[in-house]
C-alpha atoms as a PDB file:
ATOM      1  CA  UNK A   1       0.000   0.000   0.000  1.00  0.00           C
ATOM      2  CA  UNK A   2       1.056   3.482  -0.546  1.00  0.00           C
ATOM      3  CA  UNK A   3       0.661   6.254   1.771  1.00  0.00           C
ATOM      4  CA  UNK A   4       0.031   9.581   0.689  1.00  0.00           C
ATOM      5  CA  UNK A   5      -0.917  12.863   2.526  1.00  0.00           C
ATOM      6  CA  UNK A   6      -3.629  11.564   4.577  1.00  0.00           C
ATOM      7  CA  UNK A   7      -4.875   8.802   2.709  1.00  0.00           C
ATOM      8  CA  UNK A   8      -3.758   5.240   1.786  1.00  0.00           C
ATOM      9  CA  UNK A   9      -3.906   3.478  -1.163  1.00  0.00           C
ATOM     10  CA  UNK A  10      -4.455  -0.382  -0.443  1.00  0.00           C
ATOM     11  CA  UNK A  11      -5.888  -1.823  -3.354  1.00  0.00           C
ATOM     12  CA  UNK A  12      -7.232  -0.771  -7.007  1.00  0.00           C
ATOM     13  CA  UNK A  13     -10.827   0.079  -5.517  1.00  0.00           C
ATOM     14  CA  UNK A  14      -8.760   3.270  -3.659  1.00  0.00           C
ATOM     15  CA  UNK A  15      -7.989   4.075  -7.329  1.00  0.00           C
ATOM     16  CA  UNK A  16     -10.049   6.281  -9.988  1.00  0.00           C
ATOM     17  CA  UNK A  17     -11.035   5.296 -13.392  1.00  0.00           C
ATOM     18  CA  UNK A  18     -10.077   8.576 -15.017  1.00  0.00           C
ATOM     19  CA  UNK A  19      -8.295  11.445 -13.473  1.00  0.00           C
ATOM     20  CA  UNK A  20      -7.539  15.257 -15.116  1.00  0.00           C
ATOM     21  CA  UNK A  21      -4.219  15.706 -16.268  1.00  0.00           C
ATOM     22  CA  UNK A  22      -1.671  17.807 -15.858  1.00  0.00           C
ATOM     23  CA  UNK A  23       0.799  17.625 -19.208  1.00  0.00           C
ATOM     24  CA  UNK A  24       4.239  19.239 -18.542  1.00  0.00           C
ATOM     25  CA  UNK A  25       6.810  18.092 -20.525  1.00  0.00           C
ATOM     26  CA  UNK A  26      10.230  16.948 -18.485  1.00  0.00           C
ATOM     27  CA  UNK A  27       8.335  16.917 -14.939  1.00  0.00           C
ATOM     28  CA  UNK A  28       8.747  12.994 -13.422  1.00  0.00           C
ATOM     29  CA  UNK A  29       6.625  11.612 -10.644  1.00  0.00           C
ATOM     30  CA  UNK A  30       7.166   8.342  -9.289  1.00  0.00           C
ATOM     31  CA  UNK A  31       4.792   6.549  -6.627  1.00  0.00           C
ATOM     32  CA  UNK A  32       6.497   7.488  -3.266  1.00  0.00           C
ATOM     33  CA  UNK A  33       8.216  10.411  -4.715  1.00  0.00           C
ATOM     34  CA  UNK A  34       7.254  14.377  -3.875  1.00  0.00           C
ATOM     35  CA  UNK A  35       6.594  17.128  -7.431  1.00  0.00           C
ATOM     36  CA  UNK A  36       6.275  20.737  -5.910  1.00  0.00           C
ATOM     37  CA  UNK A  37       4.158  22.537  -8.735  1.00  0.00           C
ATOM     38  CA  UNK A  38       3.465  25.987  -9.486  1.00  0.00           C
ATOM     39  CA  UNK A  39       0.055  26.490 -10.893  1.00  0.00           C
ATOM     40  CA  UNK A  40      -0.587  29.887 -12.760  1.00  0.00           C
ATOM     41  CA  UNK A  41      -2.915  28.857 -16.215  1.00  0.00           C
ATOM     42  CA  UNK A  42      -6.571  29.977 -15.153  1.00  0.00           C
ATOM     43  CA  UNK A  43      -7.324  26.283 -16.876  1.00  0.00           C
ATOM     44  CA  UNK A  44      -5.006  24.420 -14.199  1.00  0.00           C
ATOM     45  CA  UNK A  45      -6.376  26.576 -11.110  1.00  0.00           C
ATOM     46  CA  UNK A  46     -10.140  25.384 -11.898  1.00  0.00           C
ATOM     47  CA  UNK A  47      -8.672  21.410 -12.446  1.00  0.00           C
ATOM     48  CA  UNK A  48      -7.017  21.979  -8.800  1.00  0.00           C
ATOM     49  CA  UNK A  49      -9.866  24.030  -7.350  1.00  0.00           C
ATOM     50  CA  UNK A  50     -12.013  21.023  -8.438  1.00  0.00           C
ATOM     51  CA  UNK A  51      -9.227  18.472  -7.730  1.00  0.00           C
ATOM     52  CA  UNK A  52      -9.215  19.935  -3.852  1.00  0.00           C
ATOM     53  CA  UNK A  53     -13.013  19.481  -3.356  1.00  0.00           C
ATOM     54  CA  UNK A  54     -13.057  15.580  -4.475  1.00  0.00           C
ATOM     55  CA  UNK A  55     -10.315  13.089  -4.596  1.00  0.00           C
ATOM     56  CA  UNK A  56      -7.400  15.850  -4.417  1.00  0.00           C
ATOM     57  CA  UNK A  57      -5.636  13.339  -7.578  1.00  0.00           C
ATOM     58  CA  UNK A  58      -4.732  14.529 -10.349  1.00  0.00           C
ATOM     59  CA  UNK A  59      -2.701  12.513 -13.485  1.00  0.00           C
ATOM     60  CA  UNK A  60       0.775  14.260 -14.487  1.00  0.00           C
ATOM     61  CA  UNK A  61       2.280  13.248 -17.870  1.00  0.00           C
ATOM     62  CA  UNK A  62       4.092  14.008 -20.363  1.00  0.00           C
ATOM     63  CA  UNK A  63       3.480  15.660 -23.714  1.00  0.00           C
ATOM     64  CA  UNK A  64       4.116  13.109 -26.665  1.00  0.00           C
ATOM     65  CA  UNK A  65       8.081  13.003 -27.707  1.00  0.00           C
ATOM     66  CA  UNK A  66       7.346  13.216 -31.145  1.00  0.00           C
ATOM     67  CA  UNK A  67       5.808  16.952 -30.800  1.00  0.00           C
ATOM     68  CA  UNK A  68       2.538  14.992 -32.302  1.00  0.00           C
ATOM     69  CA  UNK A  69      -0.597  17.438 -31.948  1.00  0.00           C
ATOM     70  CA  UNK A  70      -4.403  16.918 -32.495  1.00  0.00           C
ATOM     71  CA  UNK A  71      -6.440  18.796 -34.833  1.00  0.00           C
ATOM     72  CA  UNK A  72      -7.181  21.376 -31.714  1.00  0.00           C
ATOM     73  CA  UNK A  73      -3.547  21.996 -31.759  1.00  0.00           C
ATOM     74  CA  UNK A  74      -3.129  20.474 -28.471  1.00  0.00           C
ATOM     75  CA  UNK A  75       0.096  18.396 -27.991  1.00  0.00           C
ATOM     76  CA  UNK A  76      -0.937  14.397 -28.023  1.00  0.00           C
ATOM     77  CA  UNK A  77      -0.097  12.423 -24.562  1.00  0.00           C
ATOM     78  CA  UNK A  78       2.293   9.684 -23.577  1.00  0.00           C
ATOM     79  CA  UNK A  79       0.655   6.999 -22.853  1.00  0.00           C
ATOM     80  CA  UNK A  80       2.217   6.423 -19.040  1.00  0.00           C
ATOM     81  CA  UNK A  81       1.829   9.317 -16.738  1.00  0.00           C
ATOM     82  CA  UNK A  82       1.282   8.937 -12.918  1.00  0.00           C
ATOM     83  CA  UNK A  83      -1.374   9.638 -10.274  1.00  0.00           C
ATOM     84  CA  UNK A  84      -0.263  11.931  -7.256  1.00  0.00           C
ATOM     85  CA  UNK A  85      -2.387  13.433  -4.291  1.00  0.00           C
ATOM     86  CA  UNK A  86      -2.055  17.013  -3.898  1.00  0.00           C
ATOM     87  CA  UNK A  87      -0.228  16.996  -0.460  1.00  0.00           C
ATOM     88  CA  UNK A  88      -0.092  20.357   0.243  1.00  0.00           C
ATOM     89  CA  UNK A  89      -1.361  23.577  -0.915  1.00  0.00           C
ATOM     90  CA  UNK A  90      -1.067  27.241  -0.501  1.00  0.00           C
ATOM     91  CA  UNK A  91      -2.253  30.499  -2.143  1.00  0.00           C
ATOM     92  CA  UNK A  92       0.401  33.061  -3.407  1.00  0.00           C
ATOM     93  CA  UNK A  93      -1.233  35.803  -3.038  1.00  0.00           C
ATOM     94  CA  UNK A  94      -1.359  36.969  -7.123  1.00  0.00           C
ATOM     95  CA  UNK A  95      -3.425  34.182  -8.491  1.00  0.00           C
ATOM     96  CA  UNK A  96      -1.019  31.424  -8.476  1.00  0.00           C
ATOM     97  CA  UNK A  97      -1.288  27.712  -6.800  1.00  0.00           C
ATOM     98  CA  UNK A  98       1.811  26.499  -5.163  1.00  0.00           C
ATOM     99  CA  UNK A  99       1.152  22.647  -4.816  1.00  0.00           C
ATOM    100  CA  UNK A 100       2.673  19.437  -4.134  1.00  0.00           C
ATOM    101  CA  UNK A 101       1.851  16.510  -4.958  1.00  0.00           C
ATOM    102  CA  UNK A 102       3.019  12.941  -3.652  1.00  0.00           C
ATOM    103  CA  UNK A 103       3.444   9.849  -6.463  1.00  0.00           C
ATOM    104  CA  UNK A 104       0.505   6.676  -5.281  1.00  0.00           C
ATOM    105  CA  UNK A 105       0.963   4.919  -8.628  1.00  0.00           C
ATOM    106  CA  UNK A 106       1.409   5.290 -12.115  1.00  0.00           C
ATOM    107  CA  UNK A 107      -1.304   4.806 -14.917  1.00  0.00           C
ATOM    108  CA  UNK A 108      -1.764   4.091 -18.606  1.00  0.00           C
ATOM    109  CA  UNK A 109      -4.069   6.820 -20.389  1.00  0.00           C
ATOM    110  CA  UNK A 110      -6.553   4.747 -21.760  1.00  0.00           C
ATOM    111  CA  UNK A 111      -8.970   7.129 -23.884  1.00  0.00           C
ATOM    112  CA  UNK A 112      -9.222  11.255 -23.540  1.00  0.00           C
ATOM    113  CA  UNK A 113     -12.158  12.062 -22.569  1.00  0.00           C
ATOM    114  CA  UNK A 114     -14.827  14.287 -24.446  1.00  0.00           C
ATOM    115  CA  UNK A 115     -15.864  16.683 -21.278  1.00  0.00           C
ATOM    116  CA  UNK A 116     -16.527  20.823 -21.404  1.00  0.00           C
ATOM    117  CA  UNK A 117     -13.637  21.147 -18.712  1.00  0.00           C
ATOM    118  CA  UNK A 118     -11.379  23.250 -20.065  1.00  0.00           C
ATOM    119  CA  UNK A 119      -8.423  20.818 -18.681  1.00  0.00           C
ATOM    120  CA  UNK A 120      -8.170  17.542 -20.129  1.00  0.00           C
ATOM    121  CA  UNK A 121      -9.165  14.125 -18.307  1.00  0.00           C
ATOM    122  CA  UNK A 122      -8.286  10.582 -19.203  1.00  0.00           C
ATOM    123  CA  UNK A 123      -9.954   7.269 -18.524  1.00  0.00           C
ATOM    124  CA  UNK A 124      -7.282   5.072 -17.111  1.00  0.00           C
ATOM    125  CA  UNK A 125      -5.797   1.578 -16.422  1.00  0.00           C
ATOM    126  CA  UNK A 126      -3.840   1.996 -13.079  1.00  0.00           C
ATOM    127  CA  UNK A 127      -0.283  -0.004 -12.158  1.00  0.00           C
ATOM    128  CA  UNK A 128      -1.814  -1.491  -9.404  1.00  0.00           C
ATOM    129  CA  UNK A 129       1.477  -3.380  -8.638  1.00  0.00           C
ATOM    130  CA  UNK A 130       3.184   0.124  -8.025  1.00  0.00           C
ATOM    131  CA  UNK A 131       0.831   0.362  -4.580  1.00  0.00           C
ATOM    132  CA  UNK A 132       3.694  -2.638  -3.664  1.00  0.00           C
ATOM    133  CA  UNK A 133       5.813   0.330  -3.128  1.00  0.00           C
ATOM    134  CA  UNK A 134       8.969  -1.871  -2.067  1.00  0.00           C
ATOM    135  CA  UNK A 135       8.405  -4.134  -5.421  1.00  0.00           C
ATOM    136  CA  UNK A 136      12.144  -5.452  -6.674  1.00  0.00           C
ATOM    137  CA  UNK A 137      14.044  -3.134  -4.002  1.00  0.00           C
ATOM    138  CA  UNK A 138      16.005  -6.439  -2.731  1.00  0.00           C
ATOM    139  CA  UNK A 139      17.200  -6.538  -6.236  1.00  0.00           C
ATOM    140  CA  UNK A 140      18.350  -2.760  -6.775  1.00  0.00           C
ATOM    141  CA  UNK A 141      21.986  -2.449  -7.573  1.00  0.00           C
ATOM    142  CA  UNK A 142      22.669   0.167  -5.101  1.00  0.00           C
ATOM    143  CA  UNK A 143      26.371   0.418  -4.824  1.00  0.00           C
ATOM    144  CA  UNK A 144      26.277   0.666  -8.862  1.00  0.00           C
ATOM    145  CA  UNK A 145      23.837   3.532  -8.659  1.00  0.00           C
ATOM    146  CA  UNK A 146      25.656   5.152  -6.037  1.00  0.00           C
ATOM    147  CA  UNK A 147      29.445   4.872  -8.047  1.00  0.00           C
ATOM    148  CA  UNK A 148      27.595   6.477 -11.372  1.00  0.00           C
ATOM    149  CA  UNK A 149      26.104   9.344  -9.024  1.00  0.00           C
ATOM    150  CA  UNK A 150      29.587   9.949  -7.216  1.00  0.00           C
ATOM    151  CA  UNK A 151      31.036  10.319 -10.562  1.00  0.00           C
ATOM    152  CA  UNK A 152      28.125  12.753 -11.550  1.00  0.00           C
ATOM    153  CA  UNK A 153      28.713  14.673  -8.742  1.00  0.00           C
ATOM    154  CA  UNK A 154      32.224  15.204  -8.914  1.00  0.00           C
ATOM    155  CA  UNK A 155      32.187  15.550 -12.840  1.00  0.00           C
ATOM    156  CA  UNK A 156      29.908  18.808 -12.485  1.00  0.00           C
ATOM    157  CA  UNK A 157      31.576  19.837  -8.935  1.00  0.00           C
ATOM    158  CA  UNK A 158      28.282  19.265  -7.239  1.00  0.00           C
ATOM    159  CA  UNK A 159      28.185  18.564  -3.244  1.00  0.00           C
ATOM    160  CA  UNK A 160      26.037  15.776  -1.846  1.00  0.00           C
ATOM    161  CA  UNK A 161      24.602  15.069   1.729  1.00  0.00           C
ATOM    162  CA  UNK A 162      26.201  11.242   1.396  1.00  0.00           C
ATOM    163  CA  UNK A 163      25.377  10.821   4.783  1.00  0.00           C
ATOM    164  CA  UNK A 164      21.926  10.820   4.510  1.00  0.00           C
ATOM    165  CA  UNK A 165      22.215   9.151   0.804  1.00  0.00           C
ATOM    166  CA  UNK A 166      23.302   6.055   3.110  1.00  0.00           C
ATOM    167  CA  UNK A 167      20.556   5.877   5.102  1.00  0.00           C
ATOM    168  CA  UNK A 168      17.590   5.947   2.409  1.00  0.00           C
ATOM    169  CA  UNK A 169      16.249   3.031   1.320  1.00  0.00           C
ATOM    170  CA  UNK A 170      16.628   1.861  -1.718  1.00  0.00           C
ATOM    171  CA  UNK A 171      13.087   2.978  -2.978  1.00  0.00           C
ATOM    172  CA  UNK A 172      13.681   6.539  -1.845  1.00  0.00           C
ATOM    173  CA  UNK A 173      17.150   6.921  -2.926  1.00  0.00           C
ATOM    174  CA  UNK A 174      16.248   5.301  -6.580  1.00  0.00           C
ATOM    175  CA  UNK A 175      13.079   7.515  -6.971  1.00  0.00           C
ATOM    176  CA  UNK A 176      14.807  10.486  -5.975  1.00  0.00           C
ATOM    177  CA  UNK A 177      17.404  10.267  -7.925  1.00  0.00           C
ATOM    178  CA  UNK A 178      15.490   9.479 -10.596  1.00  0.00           C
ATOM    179  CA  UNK A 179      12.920  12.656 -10.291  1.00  0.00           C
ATOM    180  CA  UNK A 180      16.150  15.157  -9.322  1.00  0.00           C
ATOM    181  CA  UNK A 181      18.533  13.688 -12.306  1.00  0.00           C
ATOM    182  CA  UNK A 182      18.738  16.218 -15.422  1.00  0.00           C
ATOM    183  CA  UNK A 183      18.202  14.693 -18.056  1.00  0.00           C
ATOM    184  CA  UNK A 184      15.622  15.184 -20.831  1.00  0.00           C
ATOM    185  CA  UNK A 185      11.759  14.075 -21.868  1.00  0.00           C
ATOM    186  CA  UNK A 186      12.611  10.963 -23.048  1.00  0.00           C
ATOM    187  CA  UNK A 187      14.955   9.681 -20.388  1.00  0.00           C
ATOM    188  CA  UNK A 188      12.123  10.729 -17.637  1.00  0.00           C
ATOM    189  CA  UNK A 189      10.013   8.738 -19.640  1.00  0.00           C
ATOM    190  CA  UNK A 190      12.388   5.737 -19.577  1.00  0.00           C
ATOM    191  CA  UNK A 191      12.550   6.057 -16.071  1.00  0.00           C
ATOM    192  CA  UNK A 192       8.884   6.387 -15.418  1.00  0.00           C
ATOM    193  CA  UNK A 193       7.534   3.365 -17.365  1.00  0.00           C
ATOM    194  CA  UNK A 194      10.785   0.961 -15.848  1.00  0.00           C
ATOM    195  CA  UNK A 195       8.465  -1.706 -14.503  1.00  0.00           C
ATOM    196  CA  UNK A 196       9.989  -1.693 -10.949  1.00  0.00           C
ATOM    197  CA  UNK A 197      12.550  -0.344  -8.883  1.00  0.00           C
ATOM    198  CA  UNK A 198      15.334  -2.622  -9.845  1.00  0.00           C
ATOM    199  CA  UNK A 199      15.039  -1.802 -13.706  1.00  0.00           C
ATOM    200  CA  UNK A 200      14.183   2.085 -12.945  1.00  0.00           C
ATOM    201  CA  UNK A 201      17.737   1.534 -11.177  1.00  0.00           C
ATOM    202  CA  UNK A 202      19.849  -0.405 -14.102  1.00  0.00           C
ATOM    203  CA  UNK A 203      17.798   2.199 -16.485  1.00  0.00           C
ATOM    204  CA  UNK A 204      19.474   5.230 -14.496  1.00  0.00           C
ATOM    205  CA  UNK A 205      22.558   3.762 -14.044  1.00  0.00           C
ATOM    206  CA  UNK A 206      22.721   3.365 -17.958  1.00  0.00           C
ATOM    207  CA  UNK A 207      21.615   6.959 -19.040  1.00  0.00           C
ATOM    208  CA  UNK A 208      23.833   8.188 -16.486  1.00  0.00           C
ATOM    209  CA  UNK A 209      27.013   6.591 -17.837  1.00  0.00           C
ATOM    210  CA  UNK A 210      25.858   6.583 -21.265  1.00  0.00           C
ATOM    211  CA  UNK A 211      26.259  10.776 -20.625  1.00  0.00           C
ATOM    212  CA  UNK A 212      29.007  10.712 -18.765  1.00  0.00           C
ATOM    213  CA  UNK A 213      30.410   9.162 -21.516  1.00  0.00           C
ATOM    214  CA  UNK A 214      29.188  11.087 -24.224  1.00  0.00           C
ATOM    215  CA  UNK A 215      29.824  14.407 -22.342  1.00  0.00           C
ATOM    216  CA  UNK A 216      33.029  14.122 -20.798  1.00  0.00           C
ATOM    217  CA  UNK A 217      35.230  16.422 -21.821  1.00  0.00           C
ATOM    218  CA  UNK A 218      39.688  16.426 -22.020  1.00  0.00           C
ATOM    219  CA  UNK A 219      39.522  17.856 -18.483  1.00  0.00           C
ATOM    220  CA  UNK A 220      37.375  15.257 -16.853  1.00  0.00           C
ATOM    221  CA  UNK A 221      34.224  17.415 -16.909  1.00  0.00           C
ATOM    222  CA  UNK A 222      30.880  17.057 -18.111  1.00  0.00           C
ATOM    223  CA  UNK A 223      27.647  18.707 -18.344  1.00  0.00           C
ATOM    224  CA  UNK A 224      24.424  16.761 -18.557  1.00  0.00           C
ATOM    225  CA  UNK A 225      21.066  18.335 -20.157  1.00  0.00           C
END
């Protein structure tokens, strides 16, 4: 089961059929995992307004990677996005939303809905394995995610808390690393549909070195987009 904000997600009957969604292209949520958002379109304050007085889910997902649009102009989806629970919420003061939301599992988009919202909704099949939160952690390479990430880090002369890296578990420090790691669209996207933790952990370690190797420069140094 997965635990989010106040609620807790046992079983597929705590799940909706279709949820709104949120495109955004390069944004990553993972069941587990936290996605502070900052809401300012007037057609993503009503889909949290109305978000807040029911379920408080809402889908977030990628724009297609092909830059494939419908006739309304509107960029196609991917078909895996993933459900979060808006977590916490506060006003800005000039009209914007600052949210976040909390990862319970991920989805695929099944058939966009014909509705007069002005925000889009899908009908969706939910990964009800992903509310087995700890699914394939026993099998997570961890020392091989870490060594990539320590050569990441010193590559781009960036500091880490390794103190506290050590004492995640595996699920934490995989998703996080996963949702804070800069890379592009379709690397998130690789990383979101990995079918558990232990693949979502070979995949990063393999974009990561696949850029280190690409990027690295006569100095040592590289810089990852």
């Amino acid at each position: 089961m997965v635990q989010a904000g106040n609620y807790t997600y046992a079983d597929e009957s705590d799940l909706p059929a279709t949820v709104p969604v949120f495109p955004l292209t390069g944004a990553l949520l993972l069941p587990g995992g936290q996605l502070p958002l900052n809401i300012f379109e007037p057609r993503y304050i009503q889909m949290i307004d109305e978000a807040l007085a029911g379920s408080r889910i809402i889908g977030m997902i990628q724009p297609s990677l092909d830059g494939a649009k419908r006739k309304d102009n509107e960029p196609k989806l991917c078909e895996v996005g993933c459900m979060g629970r808006i977590a916490s919420y506060a006003e800005s003061g000039d009209g914007r939303y600052i949210i976040s939301l909390q990862g319970i599992a991920r989805f695929r988009a099944v058939e966009e809905l014909s509705l007069r919202t002005p925000y889009r909704v899908c009908r969706i099949a939910a990964f009800v394995a992903d509310l087995d939160s700890a699914l394939g952690e026993d099998e997570v390479d961890r020392e091989g995610l870490l060594r990539a990430f320590r050569r990441f880090f010193e590559a781009n002369q960036m500091e880490a808390d390794w103190d506290s890296i050590a004492r995640a578990s595996n699920e934490t420090l995989v998703n996080a690393l996963s949702m804070m790691s800069p890379y592009g669209a379709a690397e998130k996207q690789a990383l979101l549909e990995a079918s558990d933790l232990k693949a979502r952990a070979e995949t990063l370690i393999a974009i990561t070195e696949i850029a280190l190797a690409r990027d690295g420069g006569e100095d040592g140094s590289t810089t990852l987009q």
